[in-house]
N, C-alpha and C. Protein backbone atom coordinates (compact mmCIF):
# COMPACT_ATOMS: atom_id res chain seq x y z
N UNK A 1 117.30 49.20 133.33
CA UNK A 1 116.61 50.45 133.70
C UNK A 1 115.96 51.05 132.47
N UNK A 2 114.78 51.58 132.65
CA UNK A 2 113.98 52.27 131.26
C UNK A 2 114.91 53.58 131.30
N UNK A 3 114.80 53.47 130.08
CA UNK A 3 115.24 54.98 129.54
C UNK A 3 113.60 55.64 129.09
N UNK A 4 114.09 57.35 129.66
CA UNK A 4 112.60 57.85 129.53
C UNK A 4 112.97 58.53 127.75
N UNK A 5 111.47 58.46 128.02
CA UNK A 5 111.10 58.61 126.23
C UNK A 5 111.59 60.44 126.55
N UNK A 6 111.87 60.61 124.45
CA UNK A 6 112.41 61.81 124.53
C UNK A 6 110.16 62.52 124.35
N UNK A 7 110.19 63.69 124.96
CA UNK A 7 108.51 64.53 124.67
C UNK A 7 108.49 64.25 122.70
N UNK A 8 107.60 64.01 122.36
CA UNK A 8 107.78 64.42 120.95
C UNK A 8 106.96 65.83 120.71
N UNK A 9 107.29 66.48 119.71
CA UNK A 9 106.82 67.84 119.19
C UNK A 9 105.99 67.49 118.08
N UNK A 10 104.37 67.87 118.81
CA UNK A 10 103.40 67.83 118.05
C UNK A 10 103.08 68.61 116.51
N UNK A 11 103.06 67.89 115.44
CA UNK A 11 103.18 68.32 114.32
C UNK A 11 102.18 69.45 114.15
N UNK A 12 101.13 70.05 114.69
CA UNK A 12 100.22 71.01 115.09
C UNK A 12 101.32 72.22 115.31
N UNK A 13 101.94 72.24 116.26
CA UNK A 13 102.55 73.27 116.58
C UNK A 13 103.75 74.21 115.96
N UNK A 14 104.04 73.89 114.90
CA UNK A 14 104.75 74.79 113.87
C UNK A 14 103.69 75.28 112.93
N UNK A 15 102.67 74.55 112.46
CA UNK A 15 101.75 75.11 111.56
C UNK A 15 100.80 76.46 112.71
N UNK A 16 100.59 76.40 113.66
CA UNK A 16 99.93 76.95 114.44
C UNK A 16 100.68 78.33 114.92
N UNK A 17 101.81 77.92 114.92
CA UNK A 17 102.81 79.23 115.27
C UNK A 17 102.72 80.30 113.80
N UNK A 18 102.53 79.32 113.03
CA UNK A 18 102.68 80.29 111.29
C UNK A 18 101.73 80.38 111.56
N UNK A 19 100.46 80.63 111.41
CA UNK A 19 99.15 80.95 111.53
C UNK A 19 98.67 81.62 112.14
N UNK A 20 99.47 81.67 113.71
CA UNK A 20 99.05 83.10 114.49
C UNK A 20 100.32 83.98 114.10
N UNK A 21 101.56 83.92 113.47
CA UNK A 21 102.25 84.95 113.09
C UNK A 21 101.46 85.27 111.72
N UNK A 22 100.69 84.85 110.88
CA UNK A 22 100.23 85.22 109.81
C UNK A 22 98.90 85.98 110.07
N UNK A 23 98.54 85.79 111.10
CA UNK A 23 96.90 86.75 111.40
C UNK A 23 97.61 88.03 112.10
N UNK A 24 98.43 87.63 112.84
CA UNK A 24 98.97 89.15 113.55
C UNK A 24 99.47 90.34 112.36
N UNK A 25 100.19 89.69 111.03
CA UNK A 25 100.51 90.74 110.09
C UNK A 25 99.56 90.98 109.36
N UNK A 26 98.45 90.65 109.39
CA UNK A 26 97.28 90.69 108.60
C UNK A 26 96.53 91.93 109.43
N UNK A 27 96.99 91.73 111.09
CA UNK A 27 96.18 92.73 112.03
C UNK A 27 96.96 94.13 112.03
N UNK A 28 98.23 94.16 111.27
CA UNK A 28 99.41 94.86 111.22
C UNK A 28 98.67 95.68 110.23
N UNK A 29 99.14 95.02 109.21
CA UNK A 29 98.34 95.56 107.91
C UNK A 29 96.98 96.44 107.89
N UNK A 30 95.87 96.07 108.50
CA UNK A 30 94.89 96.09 108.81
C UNK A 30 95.08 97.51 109.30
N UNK A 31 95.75 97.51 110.66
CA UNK A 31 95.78 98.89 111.30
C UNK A 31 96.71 99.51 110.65
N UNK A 32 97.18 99.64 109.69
CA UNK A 32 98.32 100.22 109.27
C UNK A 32 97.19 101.19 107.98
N UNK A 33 96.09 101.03 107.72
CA UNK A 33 95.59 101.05 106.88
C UNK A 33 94.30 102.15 107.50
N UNK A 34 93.94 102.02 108.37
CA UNK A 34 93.15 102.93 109.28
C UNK A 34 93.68 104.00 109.88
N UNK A 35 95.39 103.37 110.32
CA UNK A 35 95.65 104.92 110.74
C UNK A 35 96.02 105.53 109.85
N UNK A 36 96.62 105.32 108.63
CA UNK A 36 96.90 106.02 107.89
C UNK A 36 95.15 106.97 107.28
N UNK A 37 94.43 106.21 106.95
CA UNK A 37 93.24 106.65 106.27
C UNK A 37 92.96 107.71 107.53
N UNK A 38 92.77 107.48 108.95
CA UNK A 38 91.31 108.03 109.77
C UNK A 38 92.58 109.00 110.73
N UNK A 39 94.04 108.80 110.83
CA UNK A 39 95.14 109.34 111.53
C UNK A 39 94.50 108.53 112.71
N UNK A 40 96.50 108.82 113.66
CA UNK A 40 96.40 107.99 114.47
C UNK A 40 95.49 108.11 115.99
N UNK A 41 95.17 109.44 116.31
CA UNK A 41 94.70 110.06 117.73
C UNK A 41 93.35 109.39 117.26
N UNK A 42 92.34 109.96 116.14
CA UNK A 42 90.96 109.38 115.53
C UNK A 42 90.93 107.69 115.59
N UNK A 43 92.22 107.03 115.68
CA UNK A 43 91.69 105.74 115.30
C UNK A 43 91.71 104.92 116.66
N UNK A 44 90.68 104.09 117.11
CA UNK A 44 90.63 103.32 118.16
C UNK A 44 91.06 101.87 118.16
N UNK A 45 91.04 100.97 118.86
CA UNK A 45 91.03 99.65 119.15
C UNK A 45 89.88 99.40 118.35
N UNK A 46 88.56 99.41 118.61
CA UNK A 46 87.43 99.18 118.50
C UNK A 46 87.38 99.46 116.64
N UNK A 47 87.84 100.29 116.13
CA UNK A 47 87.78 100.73 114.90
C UNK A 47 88.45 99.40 114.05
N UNK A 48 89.98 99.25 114.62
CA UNK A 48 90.84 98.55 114.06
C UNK A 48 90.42 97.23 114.36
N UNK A 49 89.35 96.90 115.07
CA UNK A 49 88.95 95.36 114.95
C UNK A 49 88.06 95.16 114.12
N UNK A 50 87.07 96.44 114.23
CA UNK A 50 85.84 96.43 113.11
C UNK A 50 86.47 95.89 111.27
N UNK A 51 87.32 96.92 111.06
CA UNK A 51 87.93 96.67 110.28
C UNK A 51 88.56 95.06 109.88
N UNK A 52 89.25 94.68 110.99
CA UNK A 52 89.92 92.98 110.95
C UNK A 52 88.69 92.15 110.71
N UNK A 53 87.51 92.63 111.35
CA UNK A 53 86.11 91.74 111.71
C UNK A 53 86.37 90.99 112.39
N UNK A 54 86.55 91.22 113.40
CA UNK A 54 86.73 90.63 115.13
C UNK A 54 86.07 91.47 116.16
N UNK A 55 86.03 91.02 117.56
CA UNK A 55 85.78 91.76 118.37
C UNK A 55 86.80 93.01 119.18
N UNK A 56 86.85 93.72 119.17
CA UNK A 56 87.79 94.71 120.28
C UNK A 56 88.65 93.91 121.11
N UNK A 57 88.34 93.05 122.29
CA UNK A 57 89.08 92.56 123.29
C UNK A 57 89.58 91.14 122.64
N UNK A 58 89.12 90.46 121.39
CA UNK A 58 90.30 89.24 120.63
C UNK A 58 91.48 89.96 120.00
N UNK A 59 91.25 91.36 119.56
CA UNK A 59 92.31 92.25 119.16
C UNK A 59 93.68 92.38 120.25
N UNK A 60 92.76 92.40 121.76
CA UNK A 60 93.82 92.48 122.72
C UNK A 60 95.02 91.24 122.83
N UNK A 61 94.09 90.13 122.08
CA UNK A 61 95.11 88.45 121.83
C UNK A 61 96.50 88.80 121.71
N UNK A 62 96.66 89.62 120.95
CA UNK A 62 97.41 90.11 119.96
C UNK A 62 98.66 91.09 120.11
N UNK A 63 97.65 92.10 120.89
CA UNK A 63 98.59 92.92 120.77
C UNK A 63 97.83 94.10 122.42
N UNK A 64 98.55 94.53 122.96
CA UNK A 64 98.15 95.33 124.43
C UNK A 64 98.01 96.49 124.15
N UNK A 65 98.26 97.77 122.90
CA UNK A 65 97.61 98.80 122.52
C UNK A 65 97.56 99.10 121.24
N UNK A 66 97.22 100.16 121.02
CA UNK A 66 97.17 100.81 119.91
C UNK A 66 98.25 101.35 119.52
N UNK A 67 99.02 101.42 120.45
CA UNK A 67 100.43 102.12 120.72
C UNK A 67 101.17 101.02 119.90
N UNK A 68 101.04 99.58 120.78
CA UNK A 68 102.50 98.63 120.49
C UNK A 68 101.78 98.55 118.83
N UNK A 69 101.25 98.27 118.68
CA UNK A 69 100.78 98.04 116.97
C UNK A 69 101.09 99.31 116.19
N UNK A 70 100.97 100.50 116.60
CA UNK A 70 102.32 101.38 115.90
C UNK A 70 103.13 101.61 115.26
N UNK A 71 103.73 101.34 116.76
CA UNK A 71 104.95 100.42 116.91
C UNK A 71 105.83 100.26 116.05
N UNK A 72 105.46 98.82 116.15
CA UNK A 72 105.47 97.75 115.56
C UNK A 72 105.90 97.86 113.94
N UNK A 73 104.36 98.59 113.33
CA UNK A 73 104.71 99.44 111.97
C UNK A 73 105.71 100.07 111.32
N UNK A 74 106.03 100.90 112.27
CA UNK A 74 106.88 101.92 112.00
C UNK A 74 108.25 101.34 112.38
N UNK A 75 108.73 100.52 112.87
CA UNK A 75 109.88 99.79 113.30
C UNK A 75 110.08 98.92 112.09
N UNK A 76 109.03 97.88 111.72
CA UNK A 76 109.30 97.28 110.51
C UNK A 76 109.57 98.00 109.43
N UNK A 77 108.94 98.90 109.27
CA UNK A 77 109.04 99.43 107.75
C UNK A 77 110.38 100.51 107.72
N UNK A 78 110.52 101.22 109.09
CA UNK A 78 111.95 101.94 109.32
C UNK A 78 113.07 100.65 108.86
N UNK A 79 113.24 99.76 109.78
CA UNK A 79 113.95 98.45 109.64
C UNK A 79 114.56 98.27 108.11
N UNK A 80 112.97 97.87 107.60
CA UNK A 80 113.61 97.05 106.23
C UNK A 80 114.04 98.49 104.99
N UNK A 81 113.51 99.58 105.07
CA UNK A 81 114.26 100.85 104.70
C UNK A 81 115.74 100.87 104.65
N UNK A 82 116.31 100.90 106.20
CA UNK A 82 117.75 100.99 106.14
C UNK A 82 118.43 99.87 105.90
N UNK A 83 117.82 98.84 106.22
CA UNK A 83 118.63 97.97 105.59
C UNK A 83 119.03 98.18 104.05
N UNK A 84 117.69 98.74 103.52
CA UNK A 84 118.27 98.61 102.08
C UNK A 84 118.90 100.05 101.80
N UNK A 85 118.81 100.83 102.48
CA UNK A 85 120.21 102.40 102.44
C UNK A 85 121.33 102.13 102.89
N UNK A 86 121.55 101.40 103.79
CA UNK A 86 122.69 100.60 104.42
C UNK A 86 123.83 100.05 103.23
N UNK A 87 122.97 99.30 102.49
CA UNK A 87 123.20 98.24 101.10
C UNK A 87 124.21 99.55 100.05
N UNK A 88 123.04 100.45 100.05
CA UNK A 88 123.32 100.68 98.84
C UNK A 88 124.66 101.84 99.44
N UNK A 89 124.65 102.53 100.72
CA UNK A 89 125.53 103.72 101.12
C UNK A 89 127.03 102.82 101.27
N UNK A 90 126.67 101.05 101.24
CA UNK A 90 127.89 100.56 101.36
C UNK A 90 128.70 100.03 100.78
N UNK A 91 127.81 100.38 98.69
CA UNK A 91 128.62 99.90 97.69
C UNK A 91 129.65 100.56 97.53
N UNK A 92 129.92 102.22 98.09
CA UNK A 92 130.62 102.41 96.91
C UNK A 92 130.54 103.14 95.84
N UNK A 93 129.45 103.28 95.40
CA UNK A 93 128.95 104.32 94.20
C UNK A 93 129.54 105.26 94.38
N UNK A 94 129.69 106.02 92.90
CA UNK A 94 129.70 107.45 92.58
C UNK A 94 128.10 107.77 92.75
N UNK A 95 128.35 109.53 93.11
CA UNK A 95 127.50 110.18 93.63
C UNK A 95 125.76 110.02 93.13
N UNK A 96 125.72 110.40 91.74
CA UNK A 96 124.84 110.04 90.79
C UNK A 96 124.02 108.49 90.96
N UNK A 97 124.66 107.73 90.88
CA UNK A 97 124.18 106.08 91.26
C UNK A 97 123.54 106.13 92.72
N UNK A 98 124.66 106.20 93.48
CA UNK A 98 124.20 106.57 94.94
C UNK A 98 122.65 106.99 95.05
N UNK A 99 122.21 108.57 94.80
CA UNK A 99 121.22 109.26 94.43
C UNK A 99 120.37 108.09 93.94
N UNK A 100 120.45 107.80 92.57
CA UNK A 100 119.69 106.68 91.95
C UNK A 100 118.82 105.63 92.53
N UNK A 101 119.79 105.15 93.29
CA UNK A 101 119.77 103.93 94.36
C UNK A 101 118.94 104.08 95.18
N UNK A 102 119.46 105.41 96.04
CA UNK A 102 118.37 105.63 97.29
C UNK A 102 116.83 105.85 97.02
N UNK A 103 116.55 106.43 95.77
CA UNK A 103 115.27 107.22 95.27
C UNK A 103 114.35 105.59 94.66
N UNK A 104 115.65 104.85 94.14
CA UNK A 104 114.37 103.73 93.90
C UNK A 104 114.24 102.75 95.16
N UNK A 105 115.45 102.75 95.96
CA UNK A 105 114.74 102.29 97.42
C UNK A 105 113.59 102.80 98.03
N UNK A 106 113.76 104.09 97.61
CA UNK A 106 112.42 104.42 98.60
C UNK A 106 111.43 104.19 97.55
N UNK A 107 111.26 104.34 96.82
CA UNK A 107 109.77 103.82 95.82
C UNK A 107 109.27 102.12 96.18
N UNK A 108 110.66 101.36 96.22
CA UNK A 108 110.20 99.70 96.47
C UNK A 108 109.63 99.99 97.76
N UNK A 109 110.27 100.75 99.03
CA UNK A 109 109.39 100.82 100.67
C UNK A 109 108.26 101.21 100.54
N UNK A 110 107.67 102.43 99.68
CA UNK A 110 106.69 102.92 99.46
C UNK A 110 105.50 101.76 99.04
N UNK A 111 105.87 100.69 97.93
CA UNK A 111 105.58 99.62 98.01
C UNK A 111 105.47 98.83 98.60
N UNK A 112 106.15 98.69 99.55
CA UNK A 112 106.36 97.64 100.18
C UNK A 112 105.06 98.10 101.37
N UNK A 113 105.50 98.93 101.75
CA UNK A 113 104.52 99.54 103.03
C UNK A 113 104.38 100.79 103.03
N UNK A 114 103.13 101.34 101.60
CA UNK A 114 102.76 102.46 101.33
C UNK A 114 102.11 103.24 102.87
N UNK A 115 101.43 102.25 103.62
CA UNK A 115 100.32 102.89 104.75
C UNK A 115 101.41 103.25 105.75
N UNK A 116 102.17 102.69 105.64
CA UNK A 116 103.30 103.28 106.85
C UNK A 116 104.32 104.14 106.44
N UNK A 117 104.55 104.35 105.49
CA UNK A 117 105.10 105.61 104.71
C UNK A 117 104.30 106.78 104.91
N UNK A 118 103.13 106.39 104.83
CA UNK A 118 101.73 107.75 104.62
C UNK A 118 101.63 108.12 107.06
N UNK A 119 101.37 107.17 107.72
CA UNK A 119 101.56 107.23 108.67
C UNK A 119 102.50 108.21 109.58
N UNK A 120 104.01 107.71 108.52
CA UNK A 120 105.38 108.25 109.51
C UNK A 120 105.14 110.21 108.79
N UNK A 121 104.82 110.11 107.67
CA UNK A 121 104.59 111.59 106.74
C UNK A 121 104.07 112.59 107.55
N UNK A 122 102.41 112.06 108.16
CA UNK A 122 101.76 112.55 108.44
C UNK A 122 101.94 112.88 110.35
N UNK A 123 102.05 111.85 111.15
CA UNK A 123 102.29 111.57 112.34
C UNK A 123 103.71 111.76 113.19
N UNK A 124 104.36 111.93 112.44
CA UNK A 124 105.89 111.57 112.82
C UNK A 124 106.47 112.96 113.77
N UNK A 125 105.89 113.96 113.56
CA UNK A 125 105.91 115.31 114.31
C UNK A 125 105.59 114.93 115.54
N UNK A 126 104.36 115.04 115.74
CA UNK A 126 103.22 114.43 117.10
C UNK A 126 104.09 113.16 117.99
N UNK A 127 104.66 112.20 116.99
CA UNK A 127 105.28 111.20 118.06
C UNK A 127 106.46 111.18 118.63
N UNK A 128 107.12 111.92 117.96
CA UNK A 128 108.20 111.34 118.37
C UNK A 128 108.54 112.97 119.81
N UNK A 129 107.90 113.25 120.23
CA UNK A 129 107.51 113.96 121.50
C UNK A 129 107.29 112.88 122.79
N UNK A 130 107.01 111.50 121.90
CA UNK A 130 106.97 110.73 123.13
C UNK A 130 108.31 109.44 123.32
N UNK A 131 108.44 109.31 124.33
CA UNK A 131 109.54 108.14 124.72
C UNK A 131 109.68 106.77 123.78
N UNK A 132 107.81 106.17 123.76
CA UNK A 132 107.71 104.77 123.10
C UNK A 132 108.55 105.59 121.43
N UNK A 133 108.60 106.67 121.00
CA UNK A 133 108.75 107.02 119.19
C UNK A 133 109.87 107.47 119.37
N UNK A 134 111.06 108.05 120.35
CA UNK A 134 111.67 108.61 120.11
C UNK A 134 112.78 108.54 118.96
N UNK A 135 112.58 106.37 118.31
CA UNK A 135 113.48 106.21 117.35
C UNK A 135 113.26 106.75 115.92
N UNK A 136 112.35 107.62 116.02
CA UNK A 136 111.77 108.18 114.56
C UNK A 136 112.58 108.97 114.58
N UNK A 137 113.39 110.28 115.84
CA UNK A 137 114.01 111.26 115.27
C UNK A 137 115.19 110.65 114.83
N UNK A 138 115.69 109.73 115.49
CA UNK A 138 116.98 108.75 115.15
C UNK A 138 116.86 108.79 113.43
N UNK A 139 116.23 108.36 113.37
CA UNK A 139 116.24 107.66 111.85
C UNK A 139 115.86 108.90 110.96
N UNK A 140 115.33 110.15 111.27
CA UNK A 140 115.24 111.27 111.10
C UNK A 140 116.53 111.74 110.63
N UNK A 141 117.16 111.95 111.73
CA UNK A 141 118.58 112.65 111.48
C UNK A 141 119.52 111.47 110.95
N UNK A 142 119.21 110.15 110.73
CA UNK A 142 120.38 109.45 109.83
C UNK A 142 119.77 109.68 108.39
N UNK A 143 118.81 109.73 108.35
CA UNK A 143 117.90 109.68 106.71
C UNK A 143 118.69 110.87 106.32
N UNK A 144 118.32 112.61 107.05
CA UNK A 144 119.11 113.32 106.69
C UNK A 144 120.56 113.53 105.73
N UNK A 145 121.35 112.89 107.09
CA UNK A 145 122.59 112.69 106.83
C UNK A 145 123.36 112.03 105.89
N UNK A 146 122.39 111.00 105.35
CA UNK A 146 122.85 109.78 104.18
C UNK A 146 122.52 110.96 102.92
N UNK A 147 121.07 111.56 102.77
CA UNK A 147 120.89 112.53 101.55
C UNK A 147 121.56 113.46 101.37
N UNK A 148 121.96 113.99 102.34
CA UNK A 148 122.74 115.15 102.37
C UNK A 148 124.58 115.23 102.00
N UNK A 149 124.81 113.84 102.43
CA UNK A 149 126.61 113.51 102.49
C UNK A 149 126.61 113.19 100.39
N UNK A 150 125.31 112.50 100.22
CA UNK A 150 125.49 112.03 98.80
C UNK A 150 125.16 113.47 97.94
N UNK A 151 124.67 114.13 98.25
CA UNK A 151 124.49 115.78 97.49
C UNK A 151 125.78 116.36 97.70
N UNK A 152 126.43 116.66 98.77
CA UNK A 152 127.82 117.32 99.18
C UNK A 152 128.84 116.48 97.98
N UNK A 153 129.03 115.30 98.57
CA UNK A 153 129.66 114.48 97.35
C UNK A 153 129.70 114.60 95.93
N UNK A 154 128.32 114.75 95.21
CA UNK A 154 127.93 115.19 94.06
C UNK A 154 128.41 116.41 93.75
N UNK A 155 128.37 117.59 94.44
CA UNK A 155 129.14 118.90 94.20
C UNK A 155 130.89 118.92 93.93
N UNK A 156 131.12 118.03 95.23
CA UNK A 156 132.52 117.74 95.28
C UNK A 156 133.30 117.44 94.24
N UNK A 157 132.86 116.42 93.45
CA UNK A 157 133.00 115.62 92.09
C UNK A 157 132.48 115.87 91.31
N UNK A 158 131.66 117.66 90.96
CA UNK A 158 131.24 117.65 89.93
C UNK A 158 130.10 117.36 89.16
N UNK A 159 130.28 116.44 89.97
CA UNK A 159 128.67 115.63 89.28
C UNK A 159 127.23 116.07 88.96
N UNK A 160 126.97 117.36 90.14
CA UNK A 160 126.31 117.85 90.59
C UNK A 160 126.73 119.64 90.27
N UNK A 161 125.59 120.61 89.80
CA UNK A 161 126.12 121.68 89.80
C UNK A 161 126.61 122.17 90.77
N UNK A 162 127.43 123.59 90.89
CA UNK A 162 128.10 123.91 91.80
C UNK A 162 127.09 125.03 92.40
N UNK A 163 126.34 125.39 92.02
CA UNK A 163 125.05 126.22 92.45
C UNK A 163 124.42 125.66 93.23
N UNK A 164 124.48 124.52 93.59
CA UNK A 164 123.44 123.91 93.87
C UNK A 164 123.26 123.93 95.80
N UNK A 165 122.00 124.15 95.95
CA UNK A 165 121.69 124.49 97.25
C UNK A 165 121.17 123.07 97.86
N UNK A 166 122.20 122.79 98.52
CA UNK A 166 122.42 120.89 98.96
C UNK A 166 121.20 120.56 100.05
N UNK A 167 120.74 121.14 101.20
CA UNK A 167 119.86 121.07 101.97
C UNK A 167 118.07 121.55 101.19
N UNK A 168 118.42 122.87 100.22
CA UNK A 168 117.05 123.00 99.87
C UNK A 168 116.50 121.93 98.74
N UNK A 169 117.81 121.08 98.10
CA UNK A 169 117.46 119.77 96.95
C UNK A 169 117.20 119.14 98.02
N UNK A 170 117.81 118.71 99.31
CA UNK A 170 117.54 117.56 99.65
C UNK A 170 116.03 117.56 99.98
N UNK A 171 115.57 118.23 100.51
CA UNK A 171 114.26 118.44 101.01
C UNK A 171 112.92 118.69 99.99
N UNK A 172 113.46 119.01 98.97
CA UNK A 172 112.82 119.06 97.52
C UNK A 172 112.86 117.60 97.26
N UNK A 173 113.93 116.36 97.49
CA UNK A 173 113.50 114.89 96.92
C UNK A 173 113.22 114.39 97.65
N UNK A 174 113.20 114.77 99.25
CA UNK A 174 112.42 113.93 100.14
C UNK A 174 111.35 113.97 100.38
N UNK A 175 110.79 114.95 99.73
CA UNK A 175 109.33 115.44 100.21
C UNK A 175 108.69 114.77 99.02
N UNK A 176 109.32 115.08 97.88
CA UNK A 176 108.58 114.80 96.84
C UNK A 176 108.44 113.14 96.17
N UNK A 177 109.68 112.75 96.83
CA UNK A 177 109.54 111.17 96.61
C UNK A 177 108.38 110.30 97.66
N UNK A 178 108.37 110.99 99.31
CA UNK A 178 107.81 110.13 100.16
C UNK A 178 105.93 111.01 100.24
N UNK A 179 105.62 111.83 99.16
CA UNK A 179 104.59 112.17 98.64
C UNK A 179 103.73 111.34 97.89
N UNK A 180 104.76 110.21 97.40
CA UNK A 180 103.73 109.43 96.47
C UNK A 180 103.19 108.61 97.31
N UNK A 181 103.48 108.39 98.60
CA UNK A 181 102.63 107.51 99.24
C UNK A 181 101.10 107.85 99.34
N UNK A 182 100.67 108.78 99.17
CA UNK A 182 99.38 109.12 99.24
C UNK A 182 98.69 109.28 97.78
N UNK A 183 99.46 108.95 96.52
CA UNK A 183 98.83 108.46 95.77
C UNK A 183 99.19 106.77 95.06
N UNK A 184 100.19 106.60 95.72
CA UNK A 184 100.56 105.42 95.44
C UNK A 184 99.89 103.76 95.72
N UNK A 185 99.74 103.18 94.77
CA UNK A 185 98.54 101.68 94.80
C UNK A 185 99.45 100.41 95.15
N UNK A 186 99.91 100.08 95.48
CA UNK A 186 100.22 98.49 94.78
C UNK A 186 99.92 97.94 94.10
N UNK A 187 101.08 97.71 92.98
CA UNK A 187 99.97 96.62 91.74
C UNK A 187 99.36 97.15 90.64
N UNK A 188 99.72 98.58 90.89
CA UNK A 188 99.26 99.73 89.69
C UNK A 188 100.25 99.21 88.38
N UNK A 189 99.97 100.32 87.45
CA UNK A 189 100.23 100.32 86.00
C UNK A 189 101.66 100.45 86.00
N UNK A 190 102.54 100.96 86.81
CA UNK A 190 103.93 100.94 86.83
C UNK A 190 104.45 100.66 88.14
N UNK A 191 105.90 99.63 87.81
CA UNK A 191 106.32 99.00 88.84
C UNK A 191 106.92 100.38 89.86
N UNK A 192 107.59 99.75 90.83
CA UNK A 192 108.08 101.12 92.11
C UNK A 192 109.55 101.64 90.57
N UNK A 193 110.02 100.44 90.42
CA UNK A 193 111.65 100.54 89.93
C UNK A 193 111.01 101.85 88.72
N UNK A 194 109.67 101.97 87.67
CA UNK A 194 109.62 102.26 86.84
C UNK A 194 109.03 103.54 87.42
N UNK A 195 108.67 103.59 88.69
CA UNK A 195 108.16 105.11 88.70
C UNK A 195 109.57 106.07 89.11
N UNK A 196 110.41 105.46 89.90
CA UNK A 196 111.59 105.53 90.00
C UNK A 196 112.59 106.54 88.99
N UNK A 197 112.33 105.00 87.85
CA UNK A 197 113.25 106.04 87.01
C UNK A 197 112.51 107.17 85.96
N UNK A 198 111.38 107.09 86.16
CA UNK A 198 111.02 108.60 85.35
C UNK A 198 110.98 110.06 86.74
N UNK A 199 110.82 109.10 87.88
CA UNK A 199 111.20 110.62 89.03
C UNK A 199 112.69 111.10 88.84
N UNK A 200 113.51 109.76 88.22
CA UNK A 200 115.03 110.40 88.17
C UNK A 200 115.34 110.95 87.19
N UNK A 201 114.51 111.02 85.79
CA UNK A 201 114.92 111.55 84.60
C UNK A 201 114.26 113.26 85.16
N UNK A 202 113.50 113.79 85.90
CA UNK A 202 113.55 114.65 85.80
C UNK A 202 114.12 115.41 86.54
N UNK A 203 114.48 114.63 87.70
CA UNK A 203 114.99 115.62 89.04
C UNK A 203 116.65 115.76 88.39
N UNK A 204 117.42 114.78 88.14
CA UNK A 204 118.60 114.42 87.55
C UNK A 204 119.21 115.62 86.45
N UNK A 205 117.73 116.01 86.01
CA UNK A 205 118.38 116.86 84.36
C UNK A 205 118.00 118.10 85.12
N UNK A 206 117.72 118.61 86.57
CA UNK A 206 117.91 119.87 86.88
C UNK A 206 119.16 119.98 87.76
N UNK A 207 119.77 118.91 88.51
CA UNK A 207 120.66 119.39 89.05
C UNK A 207 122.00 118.73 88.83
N UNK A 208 122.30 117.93 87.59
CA UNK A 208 123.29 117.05 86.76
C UNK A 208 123.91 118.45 86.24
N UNK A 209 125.78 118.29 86.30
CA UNK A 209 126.31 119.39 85.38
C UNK A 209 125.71 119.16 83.57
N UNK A 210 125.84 120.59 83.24
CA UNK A 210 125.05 120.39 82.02
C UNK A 210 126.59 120.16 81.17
N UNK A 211 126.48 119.02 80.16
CA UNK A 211 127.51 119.08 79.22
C UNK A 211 127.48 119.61 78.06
């Protein structure tokens, strides 16, 4: 009796799968870059293809709105964020390090995905009013909670003056760290780690006990 042949898997089709996952983050990118520049209500389909240099409806290949491409954005770049607050809220640190840690995480995200940093800054009010965003307040009130437990901590231990007004700092380094996204380059004259630590030499020597 023949034995039936096993299908073979056409050597085309792994290179082809990387290739349309590599144009889709390119279309990611792309719109990530318009809404941030033109905001998100101003920016169309039609805009964000002009930009790719495609037509409007090959854009639809891709992706079914303006919405899921969002999305999409803001999920990745939320994503790979906590993973790395996750990391660092689960070494262990004393308070000070902690602080440290988080402030140059967010400079590498800022890097990593300045346009979606500048996006969630600007937009993040407006969306998350709707169902598809509601995980922005999520991550809202954990972002909170991680800055805020490591300031309380810092008082606790000293580390931190005892004056110190824990909610009005926190909001003083969140604002002012996720600010540089709108002047921030990739590839500029100083790395994320190095802008990092001169944001920490100064914020550090106002609210560090003085010895």
């Amino acid at each position: 009796m023949p034995t039936k042949k096993k299908p073979q898997v056409t050597a085309t089709k792994k290179p082809a799968a990387a290739a349309a996952q590599a144009r889709r983050s390119e279309l990611l990118e792309t719109a990530a870059e318009v809404f941030a520049e033109q905001g998100y209500n101003a920016t169309t389909v039609r805009k964000i293809a002009d930009h790719a240099g495609m037509l409007a409806g090959s854009l639809y290949y891709h992706f079914d709105s303006k919405e899921s491409m969002l999305e999409e954005i803001l999920r990745t770049f939320l994503d790979e964020l906590w993973d790395g607050y996750d990391t660092v809220l689960a070494a262990g640190l004393g308070p000070r390090e902690t602080l440290e840690a988080l402030v140059t995480e967010s400079f590498r995200e800022i890097d990593r995905h300045r346009a979606a940093v500048a996006i969630y800054q600007k937009e993040s009010k407006q969306l998350v009013a709707q169902d598809r965003f509601t995980f922005l307040a999520e991550s809202q009130r954990k972002f909170e909670k991680a800055w805020l437990s490591t300031l309380e901590f810092g008082v606790a231990e000293r580390v931190f003056r005892a004056d110190l007004d824990v909610r009005l700092t926190y909001r003083f380094v969140r604002d002012t760290v996720w600010v540089a996204a709108s002047w921030y380059r990739p590839g500029g004259q100083h790395s994320p780690e190095e802008i990092a630590r001169q944001y920490l030499s100064m914020v550090l020597d106002g609210i560090a006990v003085r010895t």
